[in-house]
PDB file of N, CA and C in Angstrom:
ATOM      1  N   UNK A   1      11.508  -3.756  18.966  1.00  0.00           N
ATOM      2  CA  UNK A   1      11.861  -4.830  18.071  1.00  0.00           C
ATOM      3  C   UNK A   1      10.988  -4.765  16.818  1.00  0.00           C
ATOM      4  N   UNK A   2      11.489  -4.566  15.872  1.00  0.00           N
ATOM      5  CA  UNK A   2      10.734  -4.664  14.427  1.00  0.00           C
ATOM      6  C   UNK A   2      10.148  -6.011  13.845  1.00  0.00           C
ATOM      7  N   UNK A   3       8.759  -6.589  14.029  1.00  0.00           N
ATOM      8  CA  UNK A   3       8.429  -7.231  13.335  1.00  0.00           C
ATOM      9  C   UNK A   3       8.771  -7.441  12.015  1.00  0.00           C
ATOM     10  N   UNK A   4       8.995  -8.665  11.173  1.00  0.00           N
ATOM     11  CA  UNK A   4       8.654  -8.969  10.100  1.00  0.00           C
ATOM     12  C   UNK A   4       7.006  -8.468   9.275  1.00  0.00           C
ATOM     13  N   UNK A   5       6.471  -7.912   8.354  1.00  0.00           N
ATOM     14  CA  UNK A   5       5.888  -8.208   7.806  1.00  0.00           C
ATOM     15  C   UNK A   5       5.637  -8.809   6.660  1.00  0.00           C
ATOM     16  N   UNK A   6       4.914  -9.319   6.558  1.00  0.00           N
ATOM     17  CA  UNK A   6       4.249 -10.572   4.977  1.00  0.00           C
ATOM     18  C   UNK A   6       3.311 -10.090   4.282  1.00  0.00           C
ATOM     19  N   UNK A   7       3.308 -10.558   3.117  1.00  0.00           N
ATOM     20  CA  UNK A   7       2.232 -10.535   2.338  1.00  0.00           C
ATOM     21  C   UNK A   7       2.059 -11.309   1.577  1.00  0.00           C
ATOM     22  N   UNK A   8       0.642 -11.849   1.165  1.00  0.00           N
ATOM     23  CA  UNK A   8       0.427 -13.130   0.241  1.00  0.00           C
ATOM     24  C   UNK A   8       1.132 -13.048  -1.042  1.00  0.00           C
ATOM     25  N   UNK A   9       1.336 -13.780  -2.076  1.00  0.00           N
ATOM     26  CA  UNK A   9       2.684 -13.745  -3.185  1.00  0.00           C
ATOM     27  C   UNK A   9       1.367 -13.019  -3.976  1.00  0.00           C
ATOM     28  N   UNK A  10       0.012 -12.630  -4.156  1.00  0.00           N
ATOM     29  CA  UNK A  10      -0.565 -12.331  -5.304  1.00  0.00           C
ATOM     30  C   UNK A  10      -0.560 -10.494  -4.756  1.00  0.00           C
ATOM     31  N   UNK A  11      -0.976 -10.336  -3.493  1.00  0.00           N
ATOM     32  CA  UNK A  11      -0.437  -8.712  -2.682  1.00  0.00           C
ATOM     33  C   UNK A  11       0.888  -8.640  -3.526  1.00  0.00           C
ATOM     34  N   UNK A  12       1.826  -9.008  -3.154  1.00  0.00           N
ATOM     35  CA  UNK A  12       3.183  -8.890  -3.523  1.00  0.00           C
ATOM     36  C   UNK A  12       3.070  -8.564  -5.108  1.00  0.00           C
ATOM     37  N   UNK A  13       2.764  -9.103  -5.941  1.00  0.00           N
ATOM     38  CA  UNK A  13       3.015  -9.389  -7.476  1.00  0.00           C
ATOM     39  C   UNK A  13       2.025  -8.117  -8.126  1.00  0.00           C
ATOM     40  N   UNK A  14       0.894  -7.713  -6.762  1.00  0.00           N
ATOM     41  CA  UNK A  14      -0.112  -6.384  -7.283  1.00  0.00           C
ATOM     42  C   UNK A  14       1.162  -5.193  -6.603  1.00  0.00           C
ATOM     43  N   UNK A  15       1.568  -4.828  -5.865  1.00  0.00           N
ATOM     44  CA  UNK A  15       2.782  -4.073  -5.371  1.00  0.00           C
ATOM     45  C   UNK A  15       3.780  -3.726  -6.269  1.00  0.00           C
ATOM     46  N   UNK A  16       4.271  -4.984  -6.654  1.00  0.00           N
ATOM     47  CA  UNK A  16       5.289  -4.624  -7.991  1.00  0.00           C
ATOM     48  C   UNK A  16       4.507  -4.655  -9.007  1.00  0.00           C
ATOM     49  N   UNK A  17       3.886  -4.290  -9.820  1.00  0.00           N
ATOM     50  CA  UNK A  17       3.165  -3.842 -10.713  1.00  0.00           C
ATOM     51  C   UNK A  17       3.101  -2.734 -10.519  1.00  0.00           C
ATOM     52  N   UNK A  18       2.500  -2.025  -9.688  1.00  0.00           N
ATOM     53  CA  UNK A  18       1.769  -0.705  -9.044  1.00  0.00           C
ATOM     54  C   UNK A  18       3.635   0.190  -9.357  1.00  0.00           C
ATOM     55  N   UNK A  19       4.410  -0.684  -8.631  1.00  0.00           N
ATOM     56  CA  UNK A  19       5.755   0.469  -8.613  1.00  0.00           C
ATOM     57  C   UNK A  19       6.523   0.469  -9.928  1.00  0.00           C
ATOM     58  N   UNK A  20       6.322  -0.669 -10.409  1.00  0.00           N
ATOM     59  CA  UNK A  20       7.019  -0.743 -11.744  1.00  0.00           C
ATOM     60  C   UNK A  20       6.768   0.373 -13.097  1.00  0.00           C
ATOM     61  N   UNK A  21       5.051   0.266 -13.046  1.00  0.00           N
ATOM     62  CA  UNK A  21       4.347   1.473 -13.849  1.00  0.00           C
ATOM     63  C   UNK A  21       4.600   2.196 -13.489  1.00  0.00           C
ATOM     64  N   UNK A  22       5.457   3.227 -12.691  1.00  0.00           N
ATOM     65  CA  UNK A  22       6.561   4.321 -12.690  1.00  0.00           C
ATOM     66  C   UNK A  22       7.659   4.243 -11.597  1.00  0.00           C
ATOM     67  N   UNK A  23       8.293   3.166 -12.411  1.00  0.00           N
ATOM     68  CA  UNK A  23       9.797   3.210 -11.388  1.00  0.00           C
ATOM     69  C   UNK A  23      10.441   4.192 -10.555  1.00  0.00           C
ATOM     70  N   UNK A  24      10.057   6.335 -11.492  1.00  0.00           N
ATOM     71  CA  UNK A  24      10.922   6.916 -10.944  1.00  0.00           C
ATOM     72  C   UNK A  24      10.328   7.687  -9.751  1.00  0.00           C
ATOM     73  N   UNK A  25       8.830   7.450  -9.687  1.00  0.00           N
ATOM     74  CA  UNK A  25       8.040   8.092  -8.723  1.00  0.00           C
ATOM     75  C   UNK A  25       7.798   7.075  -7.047  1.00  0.00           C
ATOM     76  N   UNK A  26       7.345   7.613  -6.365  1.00  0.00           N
ATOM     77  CA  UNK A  26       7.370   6.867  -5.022  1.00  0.00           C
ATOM     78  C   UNK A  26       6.074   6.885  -5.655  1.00  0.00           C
ATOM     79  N   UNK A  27       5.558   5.162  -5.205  1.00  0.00           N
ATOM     80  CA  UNK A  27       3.727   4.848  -4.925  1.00  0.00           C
ATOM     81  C   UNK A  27       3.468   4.560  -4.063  1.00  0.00           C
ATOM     82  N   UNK A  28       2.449   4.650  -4.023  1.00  0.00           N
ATOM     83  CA  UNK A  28       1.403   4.837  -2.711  1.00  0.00           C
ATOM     84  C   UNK A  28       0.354   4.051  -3.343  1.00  0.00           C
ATOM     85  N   UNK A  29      -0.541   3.998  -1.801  1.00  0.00           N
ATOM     86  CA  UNK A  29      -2.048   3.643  -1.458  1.00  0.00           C
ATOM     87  C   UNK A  29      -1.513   2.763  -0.233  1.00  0.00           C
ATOM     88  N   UNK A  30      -3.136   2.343  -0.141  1.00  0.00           N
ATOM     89  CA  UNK A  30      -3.363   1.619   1.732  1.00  0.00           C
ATOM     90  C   UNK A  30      -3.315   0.018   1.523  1.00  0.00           C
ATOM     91  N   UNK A  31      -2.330  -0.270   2.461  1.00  0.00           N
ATOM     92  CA  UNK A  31      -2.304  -1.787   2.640  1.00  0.00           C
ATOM     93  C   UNK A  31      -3.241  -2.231   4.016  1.00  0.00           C
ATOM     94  N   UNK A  32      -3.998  -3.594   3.338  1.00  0.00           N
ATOM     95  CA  UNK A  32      -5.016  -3.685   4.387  1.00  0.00           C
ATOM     96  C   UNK A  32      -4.417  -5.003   4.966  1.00  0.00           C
ATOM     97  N   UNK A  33      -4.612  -5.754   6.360  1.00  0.00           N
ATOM     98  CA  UNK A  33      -4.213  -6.973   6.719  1.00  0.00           C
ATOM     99  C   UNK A  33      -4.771  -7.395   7.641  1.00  0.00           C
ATOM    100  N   UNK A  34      -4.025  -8.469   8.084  1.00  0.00           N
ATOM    101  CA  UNK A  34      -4.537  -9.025   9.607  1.00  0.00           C
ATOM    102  C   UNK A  34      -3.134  -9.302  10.918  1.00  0.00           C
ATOM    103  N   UNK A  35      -3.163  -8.240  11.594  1.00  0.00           N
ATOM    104  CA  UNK A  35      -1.798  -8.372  12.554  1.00  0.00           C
ATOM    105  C   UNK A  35      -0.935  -8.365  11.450  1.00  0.00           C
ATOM    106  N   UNK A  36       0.332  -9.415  11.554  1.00  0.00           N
ATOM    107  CA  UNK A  36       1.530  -8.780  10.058  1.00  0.00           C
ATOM    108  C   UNK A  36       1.234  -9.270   8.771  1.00  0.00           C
ATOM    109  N   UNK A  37       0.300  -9.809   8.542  1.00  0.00           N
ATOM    110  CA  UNK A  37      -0.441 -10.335   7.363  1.00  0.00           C
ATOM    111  C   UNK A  37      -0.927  -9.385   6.338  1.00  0.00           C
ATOM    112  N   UNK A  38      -0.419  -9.035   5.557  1.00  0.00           N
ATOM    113  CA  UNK A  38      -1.013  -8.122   4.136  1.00  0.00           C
ATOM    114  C   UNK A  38      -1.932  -8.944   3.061  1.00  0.00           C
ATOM    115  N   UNK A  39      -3.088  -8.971   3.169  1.00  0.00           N
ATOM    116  CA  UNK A  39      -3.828  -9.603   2.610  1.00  0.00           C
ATOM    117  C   UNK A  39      -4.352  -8.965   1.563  1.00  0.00           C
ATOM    118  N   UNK A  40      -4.566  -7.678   1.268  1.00  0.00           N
ATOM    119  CA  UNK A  40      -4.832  -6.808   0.378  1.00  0.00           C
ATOM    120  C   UNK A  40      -4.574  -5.462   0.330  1.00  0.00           C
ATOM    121  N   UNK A  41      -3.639  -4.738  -1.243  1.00  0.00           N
ATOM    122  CA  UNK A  41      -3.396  -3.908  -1.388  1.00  0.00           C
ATOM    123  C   UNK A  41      -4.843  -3.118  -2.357  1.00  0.00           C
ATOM    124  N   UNK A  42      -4.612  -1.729  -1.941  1.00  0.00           N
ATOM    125  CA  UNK A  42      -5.355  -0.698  -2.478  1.00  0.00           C
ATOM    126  C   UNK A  42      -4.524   0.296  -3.007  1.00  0.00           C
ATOM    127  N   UNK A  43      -4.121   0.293  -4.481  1.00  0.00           N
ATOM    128  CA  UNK A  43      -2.639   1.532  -4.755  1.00  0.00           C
ATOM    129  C   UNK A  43      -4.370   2.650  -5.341  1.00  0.00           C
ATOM    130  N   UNK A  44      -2.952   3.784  -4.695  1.00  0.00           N
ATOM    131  CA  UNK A  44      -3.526   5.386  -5.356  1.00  0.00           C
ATOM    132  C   UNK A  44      -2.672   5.588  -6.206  1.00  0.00           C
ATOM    133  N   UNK A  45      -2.887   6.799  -6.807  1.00  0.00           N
ATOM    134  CA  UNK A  45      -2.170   7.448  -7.209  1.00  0.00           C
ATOM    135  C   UNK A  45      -1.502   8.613  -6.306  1.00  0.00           C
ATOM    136  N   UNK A  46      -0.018   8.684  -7.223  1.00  0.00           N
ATOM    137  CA  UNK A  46       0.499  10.009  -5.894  1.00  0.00           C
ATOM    138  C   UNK A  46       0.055  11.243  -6.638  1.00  0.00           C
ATOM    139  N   UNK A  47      -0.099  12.363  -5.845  1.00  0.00           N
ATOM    140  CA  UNK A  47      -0.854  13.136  -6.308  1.00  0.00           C
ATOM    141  C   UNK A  47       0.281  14.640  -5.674  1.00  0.00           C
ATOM    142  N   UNK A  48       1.502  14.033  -4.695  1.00  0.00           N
ATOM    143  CA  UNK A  48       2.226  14.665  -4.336  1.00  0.00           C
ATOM    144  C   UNK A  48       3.066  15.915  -5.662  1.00  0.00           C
ATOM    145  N   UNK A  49       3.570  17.021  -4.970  1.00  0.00           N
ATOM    146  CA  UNK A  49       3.628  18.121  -5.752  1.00  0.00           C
ATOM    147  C   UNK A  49       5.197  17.420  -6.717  1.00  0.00           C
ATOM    148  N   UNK A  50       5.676  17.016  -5.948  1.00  0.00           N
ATOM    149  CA  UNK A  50       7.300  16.164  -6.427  1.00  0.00           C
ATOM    150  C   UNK A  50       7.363  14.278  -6.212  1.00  0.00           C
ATOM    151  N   UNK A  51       6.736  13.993  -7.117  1.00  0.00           N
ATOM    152  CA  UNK A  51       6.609  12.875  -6.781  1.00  0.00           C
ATOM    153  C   UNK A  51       7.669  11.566  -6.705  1.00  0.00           C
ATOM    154  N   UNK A  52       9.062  12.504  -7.551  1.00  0.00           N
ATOM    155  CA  UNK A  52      10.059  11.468  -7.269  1.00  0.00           C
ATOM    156  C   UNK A  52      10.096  11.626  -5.806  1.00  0.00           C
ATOM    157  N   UNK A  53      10.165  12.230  -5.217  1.00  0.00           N
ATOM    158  CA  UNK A  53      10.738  12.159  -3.719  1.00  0.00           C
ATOM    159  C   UNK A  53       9.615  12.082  -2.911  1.00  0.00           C
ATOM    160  N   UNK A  54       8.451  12.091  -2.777  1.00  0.00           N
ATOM    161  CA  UNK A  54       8.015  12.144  -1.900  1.00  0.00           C
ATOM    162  C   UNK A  54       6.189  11.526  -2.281  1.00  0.00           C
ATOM    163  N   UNK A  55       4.990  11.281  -1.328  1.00  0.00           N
ATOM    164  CA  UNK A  55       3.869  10.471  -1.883  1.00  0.00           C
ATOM    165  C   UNK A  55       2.871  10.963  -1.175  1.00  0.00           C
ATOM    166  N   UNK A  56       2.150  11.258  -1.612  1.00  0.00           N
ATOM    167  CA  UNK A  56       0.721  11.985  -1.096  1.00  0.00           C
ATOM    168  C   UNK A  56      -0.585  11.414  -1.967  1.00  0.00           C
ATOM    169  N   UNK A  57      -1.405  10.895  -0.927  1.00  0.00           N
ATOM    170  CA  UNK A  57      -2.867  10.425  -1.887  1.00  0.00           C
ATOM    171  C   UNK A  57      -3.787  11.416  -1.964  1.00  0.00           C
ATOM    172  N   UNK A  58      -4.336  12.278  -2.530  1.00  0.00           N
ATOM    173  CA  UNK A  58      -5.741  12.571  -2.749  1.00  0.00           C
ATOM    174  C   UNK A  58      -6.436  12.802  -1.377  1.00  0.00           C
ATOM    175  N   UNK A  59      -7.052  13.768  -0.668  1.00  0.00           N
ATOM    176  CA  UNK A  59      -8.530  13.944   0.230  1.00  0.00           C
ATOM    177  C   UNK A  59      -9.227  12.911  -0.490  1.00  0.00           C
ATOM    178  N   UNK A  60      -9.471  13.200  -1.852  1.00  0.00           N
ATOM    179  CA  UNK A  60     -11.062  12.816  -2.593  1.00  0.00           C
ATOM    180  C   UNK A  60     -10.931  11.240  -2.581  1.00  0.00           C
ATOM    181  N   UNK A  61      -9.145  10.823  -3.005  1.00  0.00           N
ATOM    182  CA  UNK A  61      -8.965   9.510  -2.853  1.00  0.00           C
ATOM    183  C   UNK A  61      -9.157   8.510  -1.839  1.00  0.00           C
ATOM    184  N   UNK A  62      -7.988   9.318  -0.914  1.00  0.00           N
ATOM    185  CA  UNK A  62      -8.440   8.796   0.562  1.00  0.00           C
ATOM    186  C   UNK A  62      -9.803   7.937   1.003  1.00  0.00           C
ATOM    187  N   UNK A  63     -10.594   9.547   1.006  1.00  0.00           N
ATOM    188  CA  UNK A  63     -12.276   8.693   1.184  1.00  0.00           C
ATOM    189  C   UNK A  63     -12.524   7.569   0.679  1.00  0.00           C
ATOM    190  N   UNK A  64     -11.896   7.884  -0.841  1.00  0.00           N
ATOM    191  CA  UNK A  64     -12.661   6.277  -1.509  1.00  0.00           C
ATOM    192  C   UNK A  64     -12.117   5.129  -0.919  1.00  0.00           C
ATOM    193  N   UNK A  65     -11.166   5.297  -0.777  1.00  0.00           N
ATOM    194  CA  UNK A  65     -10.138   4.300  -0.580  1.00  0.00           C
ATOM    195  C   UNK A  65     -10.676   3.626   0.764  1.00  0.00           C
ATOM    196  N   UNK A  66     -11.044   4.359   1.931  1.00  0.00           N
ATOM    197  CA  UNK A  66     -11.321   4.634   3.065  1.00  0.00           C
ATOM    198  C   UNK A  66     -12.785   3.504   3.265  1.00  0.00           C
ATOM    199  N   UNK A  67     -13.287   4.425   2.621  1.00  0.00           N
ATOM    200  CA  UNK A  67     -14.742   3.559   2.063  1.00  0.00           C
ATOM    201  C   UNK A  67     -14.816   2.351   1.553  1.00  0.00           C
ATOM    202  N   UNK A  68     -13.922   1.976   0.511  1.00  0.00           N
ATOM    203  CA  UNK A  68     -13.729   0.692   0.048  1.00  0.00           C
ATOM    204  C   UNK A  68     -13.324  -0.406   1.342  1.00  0.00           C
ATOM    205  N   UNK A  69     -12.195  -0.065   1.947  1.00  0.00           N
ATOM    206  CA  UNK A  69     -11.714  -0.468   3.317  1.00  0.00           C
ATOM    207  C   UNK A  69     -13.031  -0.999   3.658  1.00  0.00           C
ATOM    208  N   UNK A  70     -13.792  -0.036   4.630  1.00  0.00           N
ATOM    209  CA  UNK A  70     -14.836  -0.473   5.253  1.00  0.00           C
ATOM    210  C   UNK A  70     -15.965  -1.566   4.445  1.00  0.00           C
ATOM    211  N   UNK A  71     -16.231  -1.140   3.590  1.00  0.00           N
ATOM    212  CA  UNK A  71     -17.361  -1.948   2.351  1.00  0.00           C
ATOM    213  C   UNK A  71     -16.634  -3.197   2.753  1.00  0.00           C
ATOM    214  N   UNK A  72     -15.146  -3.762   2.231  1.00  0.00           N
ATOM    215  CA  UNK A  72     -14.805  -4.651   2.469  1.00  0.00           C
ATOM    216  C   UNK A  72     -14.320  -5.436   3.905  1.00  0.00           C
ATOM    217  N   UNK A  73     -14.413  -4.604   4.479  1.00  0.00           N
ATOM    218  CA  UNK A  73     -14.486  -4.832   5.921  1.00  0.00           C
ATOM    219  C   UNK A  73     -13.012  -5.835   6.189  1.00  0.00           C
ATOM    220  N   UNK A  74     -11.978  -4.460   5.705  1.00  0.00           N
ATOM    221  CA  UNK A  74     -10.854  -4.583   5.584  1.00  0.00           C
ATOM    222  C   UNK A  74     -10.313  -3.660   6.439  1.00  0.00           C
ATOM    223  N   UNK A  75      -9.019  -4.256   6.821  1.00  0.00           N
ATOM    224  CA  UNK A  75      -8.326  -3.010   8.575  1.00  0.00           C
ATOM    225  C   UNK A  75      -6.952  -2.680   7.632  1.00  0.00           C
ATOM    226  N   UNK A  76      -6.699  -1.667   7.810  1.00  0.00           N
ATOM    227  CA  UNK A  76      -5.082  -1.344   8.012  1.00  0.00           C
ATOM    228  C   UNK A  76      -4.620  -1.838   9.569  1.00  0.00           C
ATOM    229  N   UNK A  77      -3.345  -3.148   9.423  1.00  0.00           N
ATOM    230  CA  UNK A  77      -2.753  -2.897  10.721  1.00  0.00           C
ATOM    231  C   UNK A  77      -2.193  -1.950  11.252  1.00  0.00           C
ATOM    232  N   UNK A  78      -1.477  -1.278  10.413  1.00  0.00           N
ATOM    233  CA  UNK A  78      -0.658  -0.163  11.340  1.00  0.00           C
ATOM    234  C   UNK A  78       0.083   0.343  10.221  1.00  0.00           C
ATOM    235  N   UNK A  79       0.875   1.695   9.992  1.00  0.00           N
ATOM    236  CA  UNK A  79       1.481   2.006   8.957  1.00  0.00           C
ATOM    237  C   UNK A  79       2.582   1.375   8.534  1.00  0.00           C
ATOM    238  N   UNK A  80       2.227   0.933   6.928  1.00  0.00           N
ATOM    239  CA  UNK A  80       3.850   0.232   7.042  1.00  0.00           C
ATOM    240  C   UNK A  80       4.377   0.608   5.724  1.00  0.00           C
ATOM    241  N   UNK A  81       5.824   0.802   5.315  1.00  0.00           N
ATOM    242  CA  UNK A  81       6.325   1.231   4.485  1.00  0.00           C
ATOM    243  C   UNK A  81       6.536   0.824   3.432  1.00  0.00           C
ATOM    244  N   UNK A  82       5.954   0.333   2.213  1.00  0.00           N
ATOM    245  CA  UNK A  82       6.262  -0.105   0.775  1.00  0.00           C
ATOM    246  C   UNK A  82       7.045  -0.906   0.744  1.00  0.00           C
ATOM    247  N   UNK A  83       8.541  -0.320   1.476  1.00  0.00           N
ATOM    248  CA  UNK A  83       9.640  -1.723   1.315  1.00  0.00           C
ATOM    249  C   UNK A  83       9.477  -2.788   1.846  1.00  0.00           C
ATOM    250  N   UNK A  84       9.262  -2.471   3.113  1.00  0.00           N
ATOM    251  CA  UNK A  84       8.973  -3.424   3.980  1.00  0.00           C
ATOM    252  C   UNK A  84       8.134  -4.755   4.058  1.00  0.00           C
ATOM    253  N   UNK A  85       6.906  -4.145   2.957  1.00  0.00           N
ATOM    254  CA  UNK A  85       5.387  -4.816   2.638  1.00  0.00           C
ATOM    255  C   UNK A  85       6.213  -5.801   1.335  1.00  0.00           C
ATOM    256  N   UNK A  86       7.020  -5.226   0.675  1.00  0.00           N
ATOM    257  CA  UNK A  86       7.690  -5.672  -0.825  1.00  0.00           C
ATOM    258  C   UNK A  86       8.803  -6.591   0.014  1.00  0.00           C
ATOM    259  N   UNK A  87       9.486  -6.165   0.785  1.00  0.00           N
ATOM    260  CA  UNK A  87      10.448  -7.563   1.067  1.00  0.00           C
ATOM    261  C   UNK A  87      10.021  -8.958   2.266  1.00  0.00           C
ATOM    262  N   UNK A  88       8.772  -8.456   3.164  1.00  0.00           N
ATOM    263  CA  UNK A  88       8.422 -10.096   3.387  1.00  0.00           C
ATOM    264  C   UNK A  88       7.221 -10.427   2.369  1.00  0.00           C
ATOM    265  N   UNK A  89       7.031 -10.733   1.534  1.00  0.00           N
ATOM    266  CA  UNK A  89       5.854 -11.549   0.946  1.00  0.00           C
ATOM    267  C   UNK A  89       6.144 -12.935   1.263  1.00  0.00           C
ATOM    268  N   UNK A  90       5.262 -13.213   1.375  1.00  0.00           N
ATOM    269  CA  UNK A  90       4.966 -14.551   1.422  1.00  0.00           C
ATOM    270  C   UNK A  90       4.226 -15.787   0.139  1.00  0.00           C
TER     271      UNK A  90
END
């Protein structure tokens, strides 16, 4: 059964920003939360070889990204897909 996920309306409003500044490319980075709660986004850049179709972050990014996570003592729940994060906000 597929949960709903949410995200606070200011997550949400940083999301569409992030995709809007290039409509034709897929974006990326790590969404952090609590259970289905998206409480904070972290966008990368895609760094993928074809980026209309497809999204890859950075090794070098990752880490940071990774690192920031922890500093903030922030979790990824579980992988979740852009759309998904973009159509429950809350």
């Amino acid at each position: 059964m597929n949960r709903l996920i949410r995200s606070r309306r200011k997550v949400y409003a940083q999301l569409l920003g992030h995709a809007r500044r290039q409509p034709h490319q897929e974006c990326c980075g790590i969404l952090a939360g609590q259970d289905e709660l998206i409480t904070r986004a972290f966008p990368a850049k895609n760094g993928a070889a074809d980026p209309v179709r497809n999204y890859e972050i950075a090794r070098e990014e990752m880490l940071h990204l990774m690192g920031e996570l922890r500093q903030r003592r922030a979790r990824m729940p579980r992988h979740i897909p852009l759309a998904s994060a973009l159509a429950g906000h809350q």
